[in-house]
Each structure stands twice: as C-alpha cells, then as structure tokens.
C-alpha atoms as a PDB file:
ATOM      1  CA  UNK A   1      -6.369 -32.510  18.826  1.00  0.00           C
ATOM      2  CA  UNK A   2      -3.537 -34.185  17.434  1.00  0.00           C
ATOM      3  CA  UNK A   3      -1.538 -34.338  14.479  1.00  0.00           C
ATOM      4  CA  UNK A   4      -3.017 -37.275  12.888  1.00  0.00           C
ATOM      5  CA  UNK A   5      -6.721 -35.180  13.811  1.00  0.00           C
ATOM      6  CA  UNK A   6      -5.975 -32.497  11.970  1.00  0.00           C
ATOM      7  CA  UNK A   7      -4.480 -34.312   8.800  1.00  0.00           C
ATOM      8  CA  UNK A   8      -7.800 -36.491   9.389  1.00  0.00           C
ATOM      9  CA  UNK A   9     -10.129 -33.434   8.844  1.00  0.00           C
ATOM     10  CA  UNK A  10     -10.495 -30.521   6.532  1.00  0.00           C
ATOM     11  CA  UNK A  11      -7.336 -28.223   6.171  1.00  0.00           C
ATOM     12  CA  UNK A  12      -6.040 -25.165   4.406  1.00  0.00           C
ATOM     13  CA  UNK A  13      -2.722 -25.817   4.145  1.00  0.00           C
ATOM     14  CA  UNK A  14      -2.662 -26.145   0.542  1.00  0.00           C
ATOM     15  CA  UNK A  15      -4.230 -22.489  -0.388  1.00  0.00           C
ATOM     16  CA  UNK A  16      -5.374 -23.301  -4.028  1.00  0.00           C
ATOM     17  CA  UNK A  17      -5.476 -26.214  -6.592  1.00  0.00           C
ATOM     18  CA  UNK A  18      -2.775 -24.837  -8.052  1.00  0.00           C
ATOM     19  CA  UNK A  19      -0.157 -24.727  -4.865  1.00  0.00           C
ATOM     20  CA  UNK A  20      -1.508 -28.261  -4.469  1.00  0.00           C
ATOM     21  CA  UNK A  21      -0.594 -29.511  -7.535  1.00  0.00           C
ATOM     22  CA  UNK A  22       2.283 -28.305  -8.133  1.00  0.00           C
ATOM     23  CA  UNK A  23       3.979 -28.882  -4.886  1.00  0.00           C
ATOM     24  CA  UNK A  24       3.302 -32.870  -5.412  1.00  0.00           C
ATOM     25  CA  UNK A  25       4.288 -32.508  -8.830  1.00  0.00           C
ATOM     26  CA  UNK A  26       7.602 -31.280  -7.810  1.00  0.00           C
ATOM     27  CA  UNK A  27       7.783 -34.231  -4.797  1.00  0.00           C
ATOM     28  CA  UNK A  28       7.370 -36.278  -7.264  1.00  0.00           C
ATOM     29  CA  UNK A  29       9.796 -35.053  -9.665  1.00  0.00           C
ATOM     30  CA  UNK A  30      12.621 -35.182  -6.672  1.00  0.00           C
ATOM     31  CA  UNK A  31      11.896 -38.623  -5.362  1.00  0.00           C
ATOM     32  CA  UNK A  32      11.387 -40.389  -8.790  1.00  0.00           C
ATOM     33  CA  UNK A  33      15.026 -39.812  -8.580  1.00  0.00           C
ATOM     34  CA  UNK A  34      15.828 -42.281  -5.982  1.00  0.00           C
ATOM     35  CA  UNK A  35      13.890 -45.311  -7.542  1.00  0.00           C
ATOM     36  CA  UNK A  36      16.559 -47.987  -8.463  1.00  0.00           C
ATOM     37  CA  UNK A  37      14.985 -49.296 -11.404  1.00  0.00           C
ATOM     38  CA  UNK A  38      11.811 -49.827 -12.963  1.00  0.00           C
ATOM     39  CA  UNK A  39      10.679 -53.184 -11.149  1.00  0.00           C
ATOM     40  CA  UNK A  40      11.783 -51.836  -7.310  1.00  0.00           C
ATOM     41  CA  UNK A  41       9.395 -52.100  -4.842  1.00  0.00           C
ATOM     42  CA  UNK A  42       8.940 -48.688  -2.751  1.00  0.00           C
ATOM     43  CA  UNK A  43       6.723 -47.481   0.180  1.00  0.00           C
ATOM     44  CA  UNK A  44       5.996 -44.309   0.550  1.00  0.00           C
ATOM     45  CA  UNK A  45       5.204 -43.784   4.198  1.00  0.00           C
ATOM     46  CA  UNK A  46       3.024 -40.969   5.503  1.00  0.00           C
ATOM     47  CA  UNK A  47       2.126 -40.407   1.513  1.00  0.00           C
ATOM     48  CA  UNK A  48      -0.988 -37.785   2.180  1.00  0.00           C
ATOM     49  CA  UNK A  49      -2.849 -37.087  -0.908  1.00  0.00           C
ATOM     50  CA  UNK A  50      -0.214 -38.184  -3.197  1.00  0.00           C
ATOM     51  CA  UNK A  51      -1.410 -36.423  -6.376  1.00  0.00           C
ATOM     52  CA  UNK A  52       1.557 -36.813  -8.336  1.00  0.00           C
ATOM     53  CA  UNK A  53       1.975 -40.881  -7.756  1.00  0.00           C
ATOM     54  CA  UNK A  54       1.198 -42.150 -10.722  1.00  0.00           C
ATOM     55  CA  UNK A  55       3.564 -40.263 -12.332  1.00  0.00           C
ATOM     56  CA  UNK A  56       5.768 -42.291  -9.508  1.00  0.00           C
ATOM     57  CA  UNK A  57       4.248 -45.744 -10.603  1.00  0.00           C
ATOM     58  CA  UNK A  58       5.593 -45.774 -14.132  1.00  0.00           C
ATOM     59  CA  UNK A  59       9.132 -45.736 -12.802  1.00  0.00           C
ATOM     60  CA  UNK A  60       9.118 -48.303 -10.575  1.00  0.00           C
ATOM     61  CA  UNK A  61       7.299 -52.229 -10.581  1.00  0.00           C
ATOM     62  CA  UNK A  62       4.662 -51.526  -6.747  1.00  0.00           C
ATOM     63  CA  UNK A  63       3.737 -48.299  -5.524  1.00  0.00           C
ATOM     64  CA  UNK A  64       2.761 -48.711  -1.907  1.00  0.00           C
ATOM     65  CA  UNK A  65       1.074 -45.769  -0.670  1.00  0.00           C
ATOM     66  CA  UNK A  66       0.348 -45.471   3.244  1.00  0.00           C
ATOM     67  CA  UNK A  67      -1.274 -42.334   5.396  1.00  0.00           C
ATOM     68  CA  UNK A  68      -2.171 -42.919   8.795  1.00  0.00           C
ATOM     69  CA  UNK A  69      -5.149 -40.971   8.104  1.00  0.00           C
ATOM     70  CA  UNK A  70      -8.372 -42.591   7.272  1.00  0.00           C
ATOM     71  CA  UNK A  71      -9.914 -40.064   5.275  1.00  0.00           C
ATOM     72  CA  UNK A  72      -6.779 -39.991   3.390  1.00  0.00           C
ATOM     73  CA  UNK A  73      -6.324 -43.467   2.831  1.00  0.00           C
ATOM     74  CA  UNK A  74     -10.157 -43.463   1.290  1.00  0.00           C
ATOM     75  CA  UNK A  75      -9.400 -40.608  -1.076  1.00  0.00           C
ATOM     76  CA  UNK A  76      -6.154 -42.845  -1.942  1.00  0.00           C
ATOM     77  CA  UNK A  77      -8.274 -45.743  -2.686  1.00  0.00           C
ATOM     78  CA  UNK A  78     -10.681 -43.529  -5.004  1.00  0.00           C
ATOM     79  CA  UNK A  79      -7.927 -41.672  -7.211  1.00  0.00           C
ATOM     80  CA  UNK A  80      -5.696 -44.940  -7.614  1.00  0.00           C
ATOM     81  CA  UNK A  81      -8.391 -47.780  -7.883  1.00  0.00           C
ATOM     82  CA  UNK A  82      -7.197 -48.422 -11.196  1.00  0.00           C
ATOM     83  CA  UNK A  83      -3.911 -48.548 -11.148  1.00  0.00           C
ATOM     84  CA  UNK A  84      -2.628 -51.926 -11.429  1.00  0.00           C
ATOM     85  CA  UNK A  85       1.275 -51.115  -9.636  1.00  0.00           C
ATOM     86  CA  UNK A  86      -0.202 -49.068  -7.141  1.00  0.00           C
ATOM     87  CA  UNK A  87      -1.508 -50.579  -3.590  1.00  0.00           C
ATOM     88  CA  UNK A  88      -3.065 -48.337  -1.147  1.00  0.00           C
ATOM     89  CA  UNK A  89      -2.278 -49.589   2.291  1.00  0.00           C
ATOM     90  CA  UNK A  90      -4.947 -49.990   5.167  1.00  0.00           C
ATOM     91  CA  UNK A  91      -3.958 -49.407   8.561  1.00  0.00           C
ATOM     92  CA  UNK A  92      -2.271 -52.864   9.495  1.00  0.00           C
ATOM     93  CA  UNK A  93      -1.474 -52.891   6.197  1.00  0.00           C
ATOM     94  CA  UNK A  94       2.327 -53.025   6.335  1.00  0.00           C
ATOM     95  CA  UNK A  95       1.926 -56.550   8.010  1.00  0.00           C
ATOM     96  CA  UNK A  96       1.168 -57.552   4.767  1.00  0.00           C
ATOM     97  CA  UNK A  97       4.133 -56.171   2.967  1.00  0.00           C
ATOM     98  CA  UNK A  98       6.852 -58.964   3.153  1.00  0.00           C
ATOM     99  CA  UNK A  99      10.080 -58.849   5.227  1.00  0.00           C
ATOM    100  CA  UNK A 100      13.322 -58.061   3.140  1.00  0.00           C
ATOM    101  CA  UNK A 101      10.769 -57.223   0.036  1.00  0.00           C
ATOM    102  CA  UNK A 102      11.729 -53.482  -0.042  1.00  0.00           C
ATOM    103  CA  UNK A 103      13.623 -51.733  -2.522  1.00  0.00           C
ATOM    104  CA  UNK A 104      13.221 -48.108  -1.399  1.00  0.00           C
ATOM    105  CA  UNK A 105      11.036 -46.619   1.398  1.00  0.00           C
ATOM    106  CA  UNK A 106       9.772 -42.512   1.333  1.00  0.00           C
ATOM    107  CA  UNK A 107       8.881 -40.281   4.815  1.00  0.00           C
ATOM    108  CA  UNK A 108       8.355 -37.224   2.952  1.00  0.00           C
ATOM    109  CA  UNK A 109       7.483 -34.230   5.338  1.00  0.00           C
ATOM    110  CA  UNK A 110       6.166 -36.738   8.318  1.00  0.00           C
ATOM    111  CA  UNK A 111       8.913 -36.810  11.179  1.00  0.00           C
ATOM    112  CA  UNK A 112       7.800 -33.201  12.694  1.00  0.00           C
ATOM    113  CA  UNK A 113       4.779 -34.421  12.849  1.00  0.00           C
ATOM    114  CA  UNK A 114       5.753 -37.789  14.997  1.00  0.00           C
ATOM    115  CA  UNK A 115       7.139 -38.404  18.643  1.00  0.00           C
ATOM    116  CA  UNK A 116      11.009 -39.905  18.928  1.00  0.00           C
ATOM    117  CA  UNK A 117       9.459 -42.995  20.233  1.00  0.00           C
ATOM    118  CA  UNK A 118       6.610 -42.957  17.194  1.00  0.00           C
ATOM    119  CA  UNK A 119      10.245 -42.771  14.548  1.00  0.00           C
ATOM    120  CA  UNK A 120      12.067 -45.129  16.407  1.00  0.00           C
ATOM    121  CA  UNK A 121       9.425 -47.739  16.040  1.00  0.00           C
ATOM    122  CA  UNK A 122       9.207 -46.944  12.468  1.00  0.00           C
ATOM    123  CA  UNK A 123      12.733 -47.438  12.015  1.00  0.00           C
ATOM    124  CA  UNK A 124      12.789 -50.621  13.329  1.00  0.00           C
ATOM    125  CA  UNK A 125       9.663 -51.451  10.988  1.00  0.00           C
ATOM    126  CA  UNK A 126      11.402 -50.241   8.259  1.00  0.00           C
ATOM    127  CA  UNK A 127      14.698 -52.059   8.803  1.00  0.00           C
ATOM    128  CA  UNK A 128      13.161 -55.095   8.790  1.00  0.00           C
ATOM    129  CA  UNK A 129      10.876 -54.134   5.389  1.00  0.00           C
ATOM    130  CA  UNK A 130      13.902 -53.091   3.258  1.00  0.00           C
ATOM    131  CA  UNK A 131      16.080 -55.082   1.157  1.00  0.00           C
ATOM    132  CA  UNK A 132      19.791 -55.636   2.640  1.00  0.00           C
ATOM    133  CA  UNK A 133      20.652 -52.967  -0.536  1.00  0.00           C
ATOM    134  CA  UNK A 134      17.619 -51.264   0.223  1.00  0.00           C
ATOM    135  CA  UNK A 135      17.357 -47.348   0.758  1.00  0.00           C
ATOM    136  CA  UNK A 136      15.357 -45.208   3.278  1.00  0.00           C
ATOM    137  CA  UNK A 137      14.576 -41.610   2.182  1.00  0.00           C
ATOM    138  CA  UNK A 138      13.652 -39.157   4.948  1.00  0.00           C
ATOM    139  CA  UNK A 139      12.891 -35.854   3.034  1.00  0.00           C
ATOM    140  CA  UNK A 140      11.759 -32.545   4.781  1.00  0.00           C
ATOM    141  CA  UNK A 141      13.405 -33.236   8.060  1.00  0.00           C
ATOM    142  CA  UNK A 142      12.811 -29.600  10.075  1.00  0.00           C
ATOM    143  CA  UNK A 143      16.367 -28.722  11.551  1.00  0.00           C
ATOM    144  CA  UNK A 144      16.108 -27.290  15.276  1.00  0.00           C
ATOM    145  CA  UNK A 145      17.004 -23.242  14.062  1.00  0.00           C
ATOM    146  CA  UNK A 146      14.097 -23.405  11.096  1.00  0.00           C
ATOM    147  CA  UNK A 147      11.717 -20.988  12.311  1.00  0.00           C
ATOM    148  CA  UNK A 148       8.498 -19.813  10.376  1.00  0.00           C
ATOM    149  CA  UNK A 149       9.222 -16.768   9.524  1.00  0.00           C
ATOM    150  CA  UNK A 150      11.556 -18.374   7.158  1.00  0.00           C
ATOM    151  CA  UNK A 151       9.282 -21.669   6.494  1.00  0.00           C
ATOM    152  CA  UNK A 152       6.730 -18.202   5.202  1.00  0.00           C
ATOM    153  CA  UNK A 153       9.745 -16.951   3.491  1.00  0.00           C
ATOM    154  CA  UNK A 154      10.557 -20.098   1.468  1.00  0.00           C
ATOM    155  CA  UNK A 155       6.503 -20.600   0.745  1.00  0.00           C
ATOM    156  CA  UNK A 156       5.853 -16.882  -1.195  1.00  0.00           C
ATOM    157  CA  UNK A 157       9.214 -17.349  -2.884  1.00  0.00           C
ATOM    158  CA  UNK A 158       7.399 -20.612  -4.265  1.00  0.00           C
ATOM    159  CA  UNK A 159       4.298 -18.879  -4.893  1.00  0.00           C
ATOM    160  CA  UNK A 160       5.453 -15.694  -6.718  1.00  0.00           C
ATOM    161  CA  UNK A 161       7.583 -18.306  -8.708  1.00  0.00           C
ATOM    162  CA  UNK A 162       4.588 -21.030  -8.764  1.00  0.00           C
ATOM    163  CA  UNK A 163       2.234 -18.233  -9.979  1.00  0.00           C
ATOM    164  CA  UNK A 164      -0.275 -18.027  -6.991  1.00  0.00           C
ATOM    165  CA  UNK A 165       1.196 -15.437  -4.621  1.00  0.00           C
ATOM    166  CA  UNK A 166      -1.934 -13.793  -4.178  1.00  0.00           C
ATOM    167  CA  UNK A 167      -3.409 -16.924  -2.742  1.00  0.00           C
ATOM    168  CA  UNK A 168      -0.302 -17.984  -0.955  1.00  0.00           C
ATOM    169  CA  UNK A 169      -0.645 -14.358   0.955  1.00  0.00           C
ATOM    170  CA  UNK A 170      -4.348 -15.414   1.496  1.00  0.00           C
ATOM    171  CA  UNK A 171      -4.001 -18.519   2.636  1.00  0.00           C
ATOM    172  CA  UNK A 172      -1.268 -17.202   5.098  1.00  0.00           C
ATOM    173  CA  UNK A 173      -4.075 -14.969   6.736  1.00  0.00           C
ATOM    174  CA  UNK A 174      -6.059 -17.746   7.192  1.00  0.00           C
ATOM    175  CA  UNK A 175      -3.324 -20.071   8.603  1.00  0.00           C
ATOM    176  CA  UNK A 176      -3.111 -17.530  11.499  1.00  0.00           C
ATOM    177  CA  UNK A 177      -6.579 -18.701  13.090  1.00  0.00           C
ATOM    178  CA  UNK A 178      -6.007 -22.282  11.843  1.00  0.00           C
ATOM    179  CA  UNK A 179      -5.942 -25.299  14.181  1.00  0.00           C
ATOM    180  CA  UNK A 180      -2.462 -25.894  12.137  1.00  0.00           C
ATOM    181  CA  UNK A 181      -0.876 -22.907  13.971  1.00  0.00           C
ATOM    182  CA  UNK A 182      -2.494 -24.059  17.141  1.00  0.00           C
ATOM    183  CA  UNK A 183      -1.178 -26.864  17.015  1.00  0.00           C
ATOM    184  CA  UNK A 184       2.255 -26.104  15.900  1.00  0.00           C
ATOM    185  CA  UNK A 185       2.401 -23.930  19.126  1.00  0.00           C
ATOM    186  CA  UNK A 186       0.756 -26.418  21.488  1.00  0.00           C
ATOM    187  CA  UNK A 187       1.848 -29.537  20.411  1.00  0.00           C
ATOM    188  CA  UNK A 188       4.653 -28.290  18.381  1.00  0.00           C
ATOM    189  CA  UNK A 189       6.855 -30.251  15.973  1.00  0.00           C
ATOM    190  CA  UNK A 190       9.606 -32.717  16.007  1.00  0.00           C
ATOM    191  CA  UNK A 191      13.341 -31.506  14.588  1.00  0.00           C
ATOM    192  CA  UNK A 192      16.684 -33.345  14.117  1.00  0.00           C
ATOM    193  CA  UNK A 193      19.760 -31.811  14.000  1.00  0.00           C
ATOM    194  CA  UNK A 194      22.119 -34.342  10.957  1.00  0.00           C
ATOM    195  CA  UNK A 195      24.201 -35.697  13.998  1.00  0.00           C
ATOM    196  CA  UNK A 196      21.316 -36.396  16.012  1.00  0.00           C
ATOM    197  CA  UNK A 197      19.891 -38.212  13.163  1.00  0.00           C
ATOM    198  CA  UNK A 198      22.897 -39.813  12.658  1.00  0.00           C
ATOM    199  CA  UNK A 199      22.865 -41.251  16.430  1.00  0.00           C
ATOM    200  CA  UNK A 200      19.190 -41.800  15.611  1.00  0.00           C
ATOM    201  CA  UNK A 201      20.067 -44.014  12.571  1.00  0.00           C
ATOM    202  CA  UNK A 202      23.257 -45.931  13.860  1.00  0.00           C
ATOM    203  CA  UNK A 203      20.888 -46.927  16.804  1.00  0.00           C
ATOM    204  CA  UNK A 204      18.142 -48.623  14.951  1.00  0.00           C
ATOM    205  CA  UNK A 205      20.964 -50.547  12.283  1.00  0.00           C
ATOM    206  CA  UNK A 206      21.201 -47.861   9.654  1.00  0.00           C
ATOM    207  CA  UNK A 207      24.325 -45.589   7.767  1.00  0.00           C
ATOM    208  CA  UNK A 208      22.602 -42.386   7.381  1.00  0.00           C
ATOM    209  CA  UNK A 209      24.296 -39.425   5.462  1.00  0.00           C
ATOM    210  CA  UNK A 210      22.539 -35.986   3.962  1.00  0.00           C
ATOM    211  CA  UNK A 211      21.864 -35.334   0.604  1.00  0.00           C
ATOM    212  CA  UNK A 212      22.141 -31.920  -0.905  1.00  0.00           C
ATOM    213  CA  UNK A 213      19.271 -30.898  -1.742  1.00  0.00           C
ATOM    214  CA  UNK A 214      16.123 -31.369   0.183  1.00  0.00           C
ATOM    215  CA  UNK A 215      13.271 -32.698  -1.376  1.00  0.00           C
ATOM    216  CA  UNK A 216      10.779 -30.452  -2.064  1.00  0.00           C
ATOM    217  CA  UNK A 217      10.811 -26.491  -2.991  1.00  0.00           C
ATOM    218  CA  UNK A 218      12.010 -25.225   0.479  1.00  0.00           C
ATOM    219  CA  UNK A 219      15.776 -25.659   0.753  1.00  0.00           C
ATOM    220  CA  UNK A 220      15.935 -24.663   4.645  1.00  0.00           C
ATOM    221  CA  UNK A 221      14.972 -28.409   5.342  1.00  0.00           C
ATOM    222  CA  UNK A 222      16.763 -31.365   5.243  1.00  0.00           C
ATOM    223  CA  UNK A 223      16.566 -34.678   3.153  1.00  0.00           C
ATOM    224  CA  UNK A 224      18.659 -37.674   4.898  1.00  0.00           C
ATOM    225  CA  UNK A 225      19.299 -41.186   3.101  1.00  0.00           C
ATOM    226  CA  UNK A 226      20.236 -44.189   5.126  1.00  0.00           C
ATOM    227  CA  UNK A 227      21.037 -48.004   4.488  1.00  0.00           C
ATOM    228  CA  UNK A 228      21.392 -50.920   6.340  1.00  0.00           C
ATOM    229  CA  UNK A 229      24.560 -50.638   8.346  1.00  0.00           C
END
C-alpha cells in the first residue's frame, strides 16, 4: 500500500465530524491569508476533502482544487458542483491550467507524503504554472526531529481546546492498528530541514524563506513561501 492507497480508501484520521471540521475551517482561515486579491487565481495542490473551500472561493476570482486521489476528487466534484469560481481538477487536469496563469499555489500537509523526486517534479510544474509575481505556499512541512509523540501532543492540545478530546483519545487507540501507522513505519514520511528546502527551492528557480507560523493548529511544523527567483 501506498500513500496515495490509503488517502484513496476509508480512513480514521479525522476521529469525529467535529475534528474534521474544524481543522479545515482553521486551514482555511490561515491560507485565505495569502490570497493577493479577490480576482487571483490559486491552486491548491493535494487539497483532500477541502471542507472549508468555499469559504476560500469568496476571496479570490478561481479556486482550483486538485487531490491525486480519485475518490477524493469525486467527493470534490459532489460538494462543489455548484460553485461557479471553483474547478475541481481531474487527474491530467493541470495540463489544462495555463502557463504563467497562477497567482498563488497551496501544498498543504502533502510533501511527507511524496518522494524528493515526486516534489521536484512538482516544482518544476509549478514554476512554470505561477505568475512571474506569483507565490508558492508549502504549509505543514514535517522537520527531520518532529517525532509523534509530539505530533500526539500537539493533536489533544487541539482537541481539549477544539472540544472533542474524548474522541481525539479514541481515535488515537484506533490509529495504533491503522494502516496509517503502518505505513508511517514502513514507508515512512518525507521531512525537510529550512536549509534543505532552501537548496531544494534555489534548485528548481525559486527564493524560498519561512514564515512564522505554520499553517494549521500544530506549531511543531513548518510553513515555507517561495517566489520565482
């Protein structure tokens, strides 16, 4: 099983409708800040369910939304058929997103799940997508001394705060068995250190720096903005 497998089938990350909801809402909340204005273009790569876009939408002129996941990208199509601004991608669907048309592109929690080689490629993608003033958010990046005992940490602090601890410590049980801890320990998942992103960034035509907050409730990981260099 791979990554894109298990974000394919049925999961438990998410341990009620409530963490669910509000951890998008609170994505949401942190990357609206980076839209440029209210007719930008922006991508958000490796979106997953994306509950919270529309709230996205009204700040900005197209929404694309992209998840290399099939059954994703179906649930996509379902919640956001009518929703003028936003476009759910298919799988070639970036092809038809015009070079230079970008205003802002989003990898929100998606590099530990992908291979060096898998980002690189992406990079180069996205280089050529973005405006020359364009901006490239990569939010969640896992630094190489995060281990789960503190990723835990940071979720039941957002629980008790969040209002479903109980749950959280449930769902933490569960996670234990899960094909996502398998997974993590077999396959395992893909951390940058900031100069090694840095390197990363220069490499593929970009001026990277880090941001000070991370996007997202869970401080201990790193949110990285780049531009064309």
């Amino acid at each position: 099983m791979s990554w894109r497998d298990f974000w394919n089938g049925e999961h438990s990350i998410y341990v009620n409708a409530r963490h669910k909801t509000l951890h998008y809402d609170r994505i949401a909340r942190d990357l609206a800040a980076y839209i440029p204005s209210p007719a930008a273009s922006v991508l958000d790569y490796g979106c997953g369910e994306a509950l919270s876009a529309a709230s996205l939408a009204e700040k900005c002129g197209t929404l694309y939304l992209y998840d290399a996941a099939p059954s994703v990208r179906e649930k996509l199509r379902g919640r956001f058929a009518s929703y003028r601004n936003i476009v759910v991608l298919s799988a070639n669907g970036l092809e038809t997103i015009g070079e230079v048309s970008l205003d802002l592109i989003i990898a929100n929690s998606l590099l530990q799940y992908l291979q060096h080689r898998e980002f690189e490629d992406l990079l180069d993608i996205w280089h050529q997508k973005l405006k020359p003033d364009g901006r490239l958010v990569l939010a969640d990046v896992l630094p190489p001394d995060l281990d789960a005992v503190a990723d835990v940490k940071e979720l039941l602090d957002f629980a008790w705060r969040g209002g479903f601890l109980i749950a959280a410590l449930g769902g933490l049980g569960r996670t234990f068995f899960s094909d996502y801890r398998r997974l993590r320990n077999e396959v395992g998942l893909t951390r940058y250190a900031p100069e090694d992103m840095f390197t990363l960034l220069a490499a593929h035509g970009f001026s990277g720096e880090q941001s000070a907050r991370n996007v997202g409730h869970n401080q201990l990981r790193a949110t990285f903005t780049a531009r064309k260099a």
